[in-house]
Protein backbone atom coordinates (compact mmCIF):
# COMPACT_ATOMS: atom_id res chain seq x y z
CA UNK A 1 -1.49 -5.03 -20.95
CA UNK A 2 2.12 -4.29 -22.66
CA UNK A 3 4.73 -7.04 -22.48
CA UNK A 4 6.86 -5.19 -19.99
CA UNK A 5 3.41 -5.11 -17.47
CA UNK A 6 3.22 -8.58 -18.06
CA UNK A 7 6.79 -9.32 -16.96
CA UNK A 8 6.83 -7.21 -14.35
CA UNK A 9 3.60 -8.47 -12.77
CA UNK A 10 4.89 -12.23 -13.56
CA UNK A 11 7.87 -11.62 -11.90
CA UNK A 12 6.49 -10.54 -8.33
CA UNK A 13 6.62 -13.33 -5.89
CA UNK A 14 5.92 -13.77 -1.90
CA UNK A 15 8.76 -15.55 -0.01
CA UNK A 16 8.20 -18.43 2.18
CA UNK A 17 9.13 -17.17 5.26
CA UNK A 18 6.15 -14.10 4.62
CA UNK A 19 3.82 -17.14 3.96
CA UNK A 20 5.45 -19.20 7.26
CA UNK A 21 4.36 -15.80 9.20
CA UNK A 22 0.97 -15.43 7.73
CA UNK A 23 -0.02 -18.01 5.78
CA UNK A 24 -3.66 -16.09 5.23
CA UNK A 25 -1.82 -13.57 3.46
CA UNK A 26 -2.46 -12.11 0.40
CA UNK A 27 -2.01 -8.93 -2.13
CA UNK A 28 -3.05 -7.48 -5.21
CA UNK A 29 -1.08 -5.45 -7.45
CA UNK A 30 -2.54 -3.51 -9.81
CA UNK A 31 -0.34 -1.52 -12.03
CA UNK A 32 -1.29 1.44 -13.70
CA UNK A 33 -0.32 3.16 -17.01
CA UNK A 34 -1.29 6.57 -18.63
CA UNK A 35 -2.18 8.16 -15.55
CA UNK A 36 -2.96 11.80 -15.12
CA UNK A 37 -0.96 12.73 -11.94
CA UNK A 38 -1.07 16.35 -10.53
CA UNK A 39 -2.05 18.13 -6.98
CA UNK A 40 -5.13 17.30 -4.83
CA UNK A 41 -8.35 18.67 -6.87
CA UNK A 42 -12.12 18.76 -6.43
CA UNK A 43 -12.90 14.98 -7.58
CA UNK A 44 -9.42 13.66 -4.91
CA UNK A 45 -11.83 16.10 -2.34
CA UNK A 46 -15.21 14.02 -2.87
CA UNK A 47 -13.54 10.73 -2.97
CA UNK A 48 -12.14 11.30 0.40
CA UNK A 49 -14.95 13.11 2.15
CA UNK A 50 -16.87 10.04 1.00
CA UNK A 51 -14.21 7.42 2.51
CA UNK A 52 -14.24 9.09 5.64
CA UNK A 53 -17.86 8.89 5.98
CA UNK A 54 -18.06 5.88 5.12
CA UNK A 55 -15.03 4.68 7.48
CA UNK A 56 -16.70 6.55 10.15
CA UNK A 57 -19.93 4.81 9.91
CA UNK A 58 -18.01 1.04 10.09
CA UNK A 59 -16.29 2.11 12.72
CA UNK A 60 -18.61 4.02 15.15
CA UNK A 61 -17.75 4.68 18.42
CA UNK A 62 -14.81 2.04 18.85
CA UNK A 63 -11.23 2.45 19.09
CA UNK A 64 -9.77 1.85 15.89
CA UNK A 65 -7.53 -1.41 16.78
CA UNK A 66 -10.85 -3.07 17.52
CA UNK A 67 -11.39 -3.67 14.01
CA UNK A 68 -10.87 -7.09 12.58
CA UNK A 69 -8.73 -6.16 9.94
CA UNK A 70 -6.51 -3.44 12.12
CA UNK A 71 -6.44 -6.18 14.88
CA UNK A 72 -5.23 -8.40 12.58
CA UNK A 73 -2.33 -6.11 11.03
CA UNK A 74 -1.13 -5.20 14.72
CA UNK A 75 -0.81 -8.92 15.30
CA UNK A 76 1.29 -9.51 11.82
CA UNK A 77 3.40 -6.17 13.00
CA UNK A 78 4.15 -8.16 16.41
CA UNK A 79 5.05 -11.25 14.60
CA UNK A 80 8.25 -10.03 13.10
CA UNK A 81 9.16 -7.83 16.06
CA UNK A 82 7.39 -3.88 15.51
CA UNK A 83 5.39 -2.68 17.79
CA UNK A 84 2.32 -1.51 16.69
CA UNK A 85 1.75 1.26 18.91
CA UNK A 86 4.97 3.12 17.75
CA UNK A 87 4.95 1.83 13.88
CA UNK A 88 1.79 1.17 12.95
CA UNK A 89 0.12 -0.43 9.96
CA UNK A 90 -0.38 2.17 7.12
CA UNK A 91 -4.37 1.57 7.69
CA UNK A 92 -4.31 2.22 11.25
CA UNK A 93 -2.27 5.11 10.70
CA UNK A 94 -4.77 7.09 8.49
CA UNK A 95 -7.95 5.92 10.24
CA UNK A 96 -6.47 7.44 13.57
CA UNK A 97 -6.22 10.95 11.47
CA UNK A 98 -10.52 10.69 10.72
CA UNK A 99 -11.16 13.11 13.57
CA UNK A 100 -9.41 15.96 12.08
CA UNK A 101 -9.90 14.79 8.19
CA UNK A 102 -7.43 12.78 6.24
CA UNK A 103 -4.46 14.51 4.96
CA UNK A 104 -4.92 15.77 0.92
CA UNK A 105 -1.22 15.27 -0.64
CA UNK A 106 -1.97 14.65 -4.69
CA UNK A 107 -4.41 13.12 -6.72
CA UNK A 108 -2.63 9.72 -6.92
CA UNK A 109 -2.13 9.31 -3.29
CA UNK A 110 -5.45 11.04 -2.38
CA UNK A 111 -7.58 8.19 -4.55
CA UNK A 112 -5.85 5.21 -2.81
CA UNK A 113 -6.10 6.32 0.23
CA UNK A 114 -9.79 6.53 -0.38
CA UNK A 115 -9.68 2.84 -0.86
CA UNK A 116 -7.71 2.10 2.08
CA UNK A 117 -9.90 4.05 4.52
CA UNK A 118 -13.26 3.35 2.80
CA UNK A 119 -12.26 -0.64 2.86
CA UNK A 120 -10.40 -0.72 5.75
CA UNK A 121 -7.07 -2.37 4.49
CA UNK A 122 -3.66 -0.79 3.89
CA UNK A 123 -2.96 0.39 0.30
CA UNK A 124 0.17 1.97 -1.72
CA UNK A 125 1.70 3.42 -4.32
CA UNK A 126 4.52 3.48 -6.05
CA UNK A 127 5.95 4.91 -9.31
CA UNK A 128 6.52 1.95 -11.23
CA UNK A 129 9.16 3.67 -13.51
CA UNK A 130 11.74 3.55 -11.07
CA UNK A 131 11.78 0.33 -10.56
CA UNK A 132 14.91 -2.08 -10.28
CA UNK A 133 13.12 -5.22 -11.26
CA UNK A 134 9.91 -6.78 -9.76
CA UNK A 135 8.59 -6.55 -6.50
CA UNK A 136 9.49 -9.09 -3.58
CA UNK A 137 7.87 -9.65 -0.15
CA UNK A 138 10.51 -11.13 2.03
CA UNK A 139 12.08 -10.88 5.41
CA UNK A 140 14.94 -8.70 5.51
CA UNK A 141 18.65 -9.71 6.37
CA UNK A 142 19.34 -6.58 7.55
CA UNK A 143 21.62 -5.43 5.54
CA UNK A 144 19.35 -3.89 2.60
CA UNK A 145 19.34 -0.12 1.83
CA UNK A 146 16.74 1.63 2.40
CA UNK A 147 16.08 5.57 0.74
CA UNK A 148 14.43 7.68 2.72
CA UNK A 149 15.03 11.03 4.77
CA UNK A 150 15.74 12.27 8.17
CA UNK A 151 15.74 16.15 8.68
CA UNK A 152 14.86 17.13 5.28
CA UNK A 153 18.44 15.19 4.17
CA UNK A 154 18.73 12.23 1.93
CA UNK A 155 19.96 9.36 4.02
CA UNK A 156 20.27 5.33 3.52
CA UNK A 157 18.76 3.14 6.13
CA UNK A 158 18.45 -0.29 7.03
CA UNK A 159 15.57 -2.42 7.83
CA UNK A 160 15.85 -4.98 11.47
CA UNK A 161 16.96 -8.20 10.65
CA UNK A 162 13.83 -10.59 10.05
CA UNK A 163 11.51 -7.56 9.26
CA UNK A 164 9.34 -7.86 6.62
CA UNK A 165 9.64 -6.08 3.69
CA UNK A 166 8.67 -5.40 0.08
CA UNK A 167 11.95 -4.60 -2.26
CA UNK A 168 13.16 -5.06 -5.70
CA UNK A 169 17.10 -5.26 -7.11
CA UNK A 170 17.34 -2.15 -6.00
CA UNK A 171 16.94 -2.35 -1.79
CA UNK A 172 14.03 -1.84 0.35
CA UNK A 173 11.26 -0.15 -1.38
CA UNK A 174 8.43 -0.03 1.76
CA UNK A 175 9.45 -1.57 5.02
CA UNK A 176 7.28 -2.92 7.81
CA UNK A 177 5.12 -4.60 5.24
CA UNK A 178 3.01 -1.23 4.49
CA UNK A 179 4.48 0.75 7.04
CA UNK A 180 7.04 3.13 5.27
CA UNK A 181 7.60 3.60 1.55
CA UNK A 182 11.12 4.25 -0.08
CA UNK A 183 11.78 8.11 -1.33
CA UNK A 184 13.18 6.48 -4.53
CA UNK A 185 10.00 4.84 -5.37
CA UNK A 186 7.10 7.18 -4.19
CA UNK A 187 5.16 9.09 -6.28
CA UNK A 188 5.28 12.26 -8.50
CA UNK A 189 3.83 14.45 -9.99
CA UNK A 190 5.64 13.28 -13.10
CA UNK A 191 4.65 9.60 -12.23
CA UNK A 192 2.80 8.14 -15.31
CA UNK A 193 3.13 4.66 -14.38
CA UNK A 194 2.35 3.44 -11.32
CA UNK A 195 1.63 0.14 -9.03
CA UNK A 196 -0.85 -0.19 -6.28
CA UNK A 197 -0.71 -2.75 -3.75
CA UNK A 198 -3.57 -3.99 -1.66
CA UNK A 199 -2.91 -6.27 1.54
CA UNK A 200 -5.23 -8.26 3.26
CA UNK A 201 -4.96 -10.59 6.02
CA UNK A 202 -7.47 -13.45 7.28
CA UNK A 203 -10.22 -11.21 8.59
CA UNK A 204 -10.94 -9.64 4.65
CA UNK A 205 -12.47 -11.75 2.71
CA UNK A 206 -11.31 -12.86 -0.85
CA UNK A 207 -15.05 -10.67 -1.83
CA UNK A 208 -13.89 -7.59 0.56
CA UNK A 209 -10.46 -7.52 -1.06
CA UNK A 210 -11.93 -8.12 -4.55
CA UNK A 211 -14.19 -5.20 -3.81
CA UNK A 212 -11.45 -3.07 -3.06
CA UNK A 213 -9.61 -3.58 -5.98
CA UNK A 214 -12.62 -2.57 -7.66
CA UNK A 215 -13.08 0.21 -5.78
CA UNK A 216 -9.31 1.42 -6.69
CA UNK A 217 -9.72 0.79 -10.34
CA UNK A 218 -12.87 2.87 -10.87
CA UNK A 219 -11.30 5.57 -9.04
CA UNK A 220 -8.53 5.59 -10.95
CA UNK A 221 -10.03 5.63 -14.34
CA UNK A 222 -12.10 8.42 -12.32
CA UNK A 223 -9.56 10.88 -12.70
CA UNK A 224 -7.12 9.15 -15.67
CA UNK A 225 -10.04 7.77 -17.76
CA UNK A 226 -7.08 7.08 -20.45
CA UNK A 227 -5.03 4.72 -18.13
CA UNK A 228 -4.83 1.04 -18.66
CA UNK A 229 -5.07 -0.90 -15.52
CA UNK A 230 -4.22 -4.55 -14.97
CA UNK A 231 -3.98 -7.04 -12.01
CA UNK A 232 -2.42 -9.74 -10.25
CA UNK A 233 -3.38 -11.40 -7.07
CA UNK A 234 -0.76 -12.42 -4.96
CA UNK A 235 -0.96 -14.88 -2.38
CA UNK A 236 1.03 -17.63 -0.40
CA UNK A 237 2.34 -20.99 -2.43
């Protein structure tokens, strides 16, 4: 891990007021470097045939907000004031796309959503390279920008006040906890160095998040079998 890693991961912290709102929370980050980024291929393919097998199979015949962990992310959502059923947590969003097949966009986003669906928790990523700083879980003031695009145009928006939301020095960089990412941060297909973050709430266990992280890594080194990959767990002080 390079010194800059190490600083970076040191420096990303949970505010209080997350941890008032869901004390059970917690995250990992795992960041990323010397990755191999590029378009959807064969191996992306397999892992996500594979996820949505297995997601399938966990889920059966129930309605996908039956699920512990969805359940539990649709409460959090409430908490702060979204509602679910119109912004819904990044999980419940791709497990409601299994009956037609997850979407293929690139390799990087292709492998973690294979994590998310096969474990059933939400999971991002971000190029770390763009970057203002380290990453923050907070509730918003309101006033934060926030990149992202309406129409095909570049606009700045802002989160609702009390909404929680990861940023750095920069502004917002996902709001609604997983919900949206930032345009500044996502990836590309010149990212090299990215971060990963893995949210779980009460219903995961410490093992099932643990697993996942796991999960992410080997499928990472899957496809970048150069890239060094470290972690941090994140959780409430």
């Amino acid at each position: 891990m390079t010194e800059a890693t190490t600083t970076w991961l040191a420096g990303a912290r949970i505010d209080s007021t997350v941890g008032a709102l869901r004390p059970d929370y917690r995250a990992v980050l795992v960041v990323a470097d010397g990755l191999t980024p590029g378009p959807s291929d064969a191996s992306t393919d397999r892992m996500l045939r594979a996820a949505e097998a297995r997601a399938r199979s966990v889920l059966g015949d129930a309605p996908v907000e039956s699920h512990p962990h969805v359940a539990a992310w649709r409460d959090a959502f409430r908490a702060f004031g979204a509602k679910p059923q119109r912004t819904r947590p990044s999980v419940e969003a791709l497990l409601r796309r299994l009956p037609q097949g997850l979407p293929r966009i690139d390799r990087l986003t292709d492998t973690y959503n294979a994590v998310s669906v096969a474990h059933v928790l939400p999971v991002g990523g971000e190029d770390l390279d763009r970057y203002e700083g380290s990453l923050h879980l907070t509730r918003a003031a309101g006033d934060e920008p926030f990149e992202t695009t309406t129409d095909g145009r570049a606009v700045i928006d802002r989160p609702d006040p009390g909404e929680v939301v990861w940023r750095d020095d920069a502004g917002v960089t996902c709001r609604r906890w997983n919900w949206r990412q930032c345009t500044r941060t996502r990836l590309a297909d010149t990212t090299r160095r990215a971060v990963f973050v893995l949210d779980a709430l009460g219903p995961m266990t410490d093992e099932a998040l643990e697993a996942a992280t796991e999960a992410l890594r080997a499928a990472l080194l899957a496809t970048s079998p150069d890239a060094s990959i470290s972690s941090r767990v994140l959780a409430n002080s």
